[in-house]
Structure formats: structure tokens, C-alpha cells
Protein backbone atom coordinates (compact mmCIF):
# COMPACT_ATOMS: atom_id res chain seq x y z
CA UNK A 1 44.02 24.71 -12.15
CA UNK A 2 47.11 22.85 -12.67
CA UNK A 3 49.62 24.23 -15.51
CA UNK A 4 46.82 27.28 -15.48
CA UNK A 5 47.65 29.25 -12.18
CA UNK A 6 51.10 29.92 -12.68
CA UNK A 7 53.16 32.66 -11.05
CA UNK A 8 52.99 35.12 -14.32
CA UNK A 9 49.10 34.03 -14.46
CA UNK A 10 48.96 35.05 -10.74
CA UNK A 11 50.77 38.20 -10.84
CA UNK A 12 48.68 39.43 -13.57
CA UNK A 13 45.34 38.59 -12.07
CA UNK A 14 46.80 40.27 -8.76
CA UNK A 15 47.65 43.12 -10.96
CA UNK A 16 44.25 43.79 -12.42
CA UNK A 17 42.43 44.12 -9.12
CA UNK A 18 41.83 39.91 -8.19
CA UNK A 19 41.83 39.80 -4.10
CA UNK A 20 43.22 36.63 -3.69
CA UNK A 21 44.96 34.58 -6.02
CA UNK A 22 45.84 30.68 -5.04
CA UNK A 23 48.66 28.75 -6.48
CA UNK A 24 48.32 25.68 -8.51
CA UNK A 25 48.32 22.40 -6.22
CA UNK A 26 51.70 21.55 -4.61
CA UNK A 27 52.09 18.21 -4.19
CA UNK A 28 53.28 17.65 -0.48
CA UNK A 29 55.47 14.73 -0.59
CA UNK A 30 57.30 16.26 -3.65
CA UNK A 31 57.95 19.55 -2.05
CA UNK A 32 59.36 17.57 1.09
CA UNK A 33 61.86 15.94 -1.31
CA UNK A 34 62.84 19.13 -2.67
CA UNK A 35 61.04 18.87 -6.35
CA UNK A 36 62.02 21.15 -9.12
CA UNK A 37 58.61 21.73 -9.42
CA UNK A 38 56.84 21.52 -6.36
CA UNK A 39 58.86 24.83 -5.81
CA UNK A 40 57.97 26.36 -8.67
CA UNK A 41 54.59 26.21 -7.68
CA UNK A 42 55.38 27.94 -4.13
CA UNK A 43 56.60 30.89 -5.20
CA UNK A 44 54.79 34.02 -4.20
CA UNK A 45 56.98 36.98 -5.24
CA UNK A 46 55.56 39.14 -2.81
CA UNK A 47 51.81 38.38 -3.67
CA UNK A 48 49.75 39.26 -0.52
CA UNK A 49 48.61 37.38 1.03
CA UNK A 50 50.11 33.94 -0.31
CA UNK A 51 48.31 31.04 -0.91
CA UNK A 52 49.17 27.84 -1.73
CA UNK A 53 47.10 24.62 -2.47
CA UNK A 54 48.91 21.26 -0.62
CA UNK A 55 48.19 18.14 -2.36
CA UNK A 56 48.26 14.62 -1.03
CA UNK A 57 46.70 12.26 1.25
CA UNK A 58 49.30 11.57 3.99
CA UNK A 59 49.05 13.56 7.30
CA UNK A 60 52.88 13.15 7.36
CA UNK A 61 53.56 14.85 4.28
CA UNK A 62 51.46 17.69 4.52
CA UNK A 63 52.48 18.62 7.77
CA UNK A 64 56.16 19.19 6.58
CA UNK A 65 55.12 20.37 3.63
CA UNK A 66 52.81 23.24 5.62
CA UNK A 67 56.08 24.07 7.87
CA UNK A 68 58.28 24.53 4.36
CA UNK A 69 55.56 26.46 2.76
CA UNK A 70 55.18 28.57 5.46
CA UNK A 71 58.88 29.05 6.06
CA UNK A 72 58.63 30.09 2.53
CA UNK A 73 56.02 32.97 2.92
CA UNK A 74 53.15 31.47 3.09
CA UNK A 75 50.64 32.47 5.69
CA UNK A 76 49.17 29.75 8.14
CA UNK A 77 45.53 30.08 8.25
């Protein structure tokens, strides 16, 4: 739920008992190429575990972006 899911939105759901909470989507090619706000998106701050929707439709560009996201925290699945 893009512009929804944020990290405050996530913290508080995480915060009031939710499981799992799942970033917005995180647009693959962006976060490669080091978007502003492809990076907001990744941020866990320390939410266990962390999730994070990749967007996109090149095998490329997900790849990377799945080595930088989980470089970043995120847990490979």
C-alpha cells in the first residue's frame, strides 16, 4: 500500500502487537541507482523480521536489488 505502509505506519502496527509488517513496494531498478526514495522505503529500524516488497519486472534488477536489500537488513527468504 504505496504512500500507506510507511516506516512510522510500520513501527506503530509492530508496536500494537502486528506479527509481520511489510514495507511499501521498492522499486528495484530505482534502489540499484541509489533513489532517494527507494531507500526510504527499505528502512527497517530494527523491525523483526524485515520485509520488503521488490518491484519490477527485470530479473537483472531485482537480483541486485535483493543483494542491497539484504545487505541492508533484510532477511532472504
Amino acid at each position: 500500500m504505496s504512500g500507506v505502509t510507511d516506516l512510522p505506519f510500520r513501527q506503530l502496527a509492530f508496536r500494537f502487537g502486528a506479527g509481520l509488517v511489510v514495507t511499501e513496494m521498492v522499486a528495484s531498478r530505482e534502489l540499484v541507482f541509489n533513489a532517494a526514495e527507494s531507500w526510504t522505503r527499505l528502512k527497517g529500524a530494527g523491525l523483526t523480521p524485515h520485509m520488503v516488497q521488490l518491484a519490477g519486472r527485470e530479473a537483472k534488477w531485482l537480483a541486485e536489488a535483493a543483494v542491497i536489500a539484504e545487505a541492508n537488513g533484510v532477511k532472504a527468504g
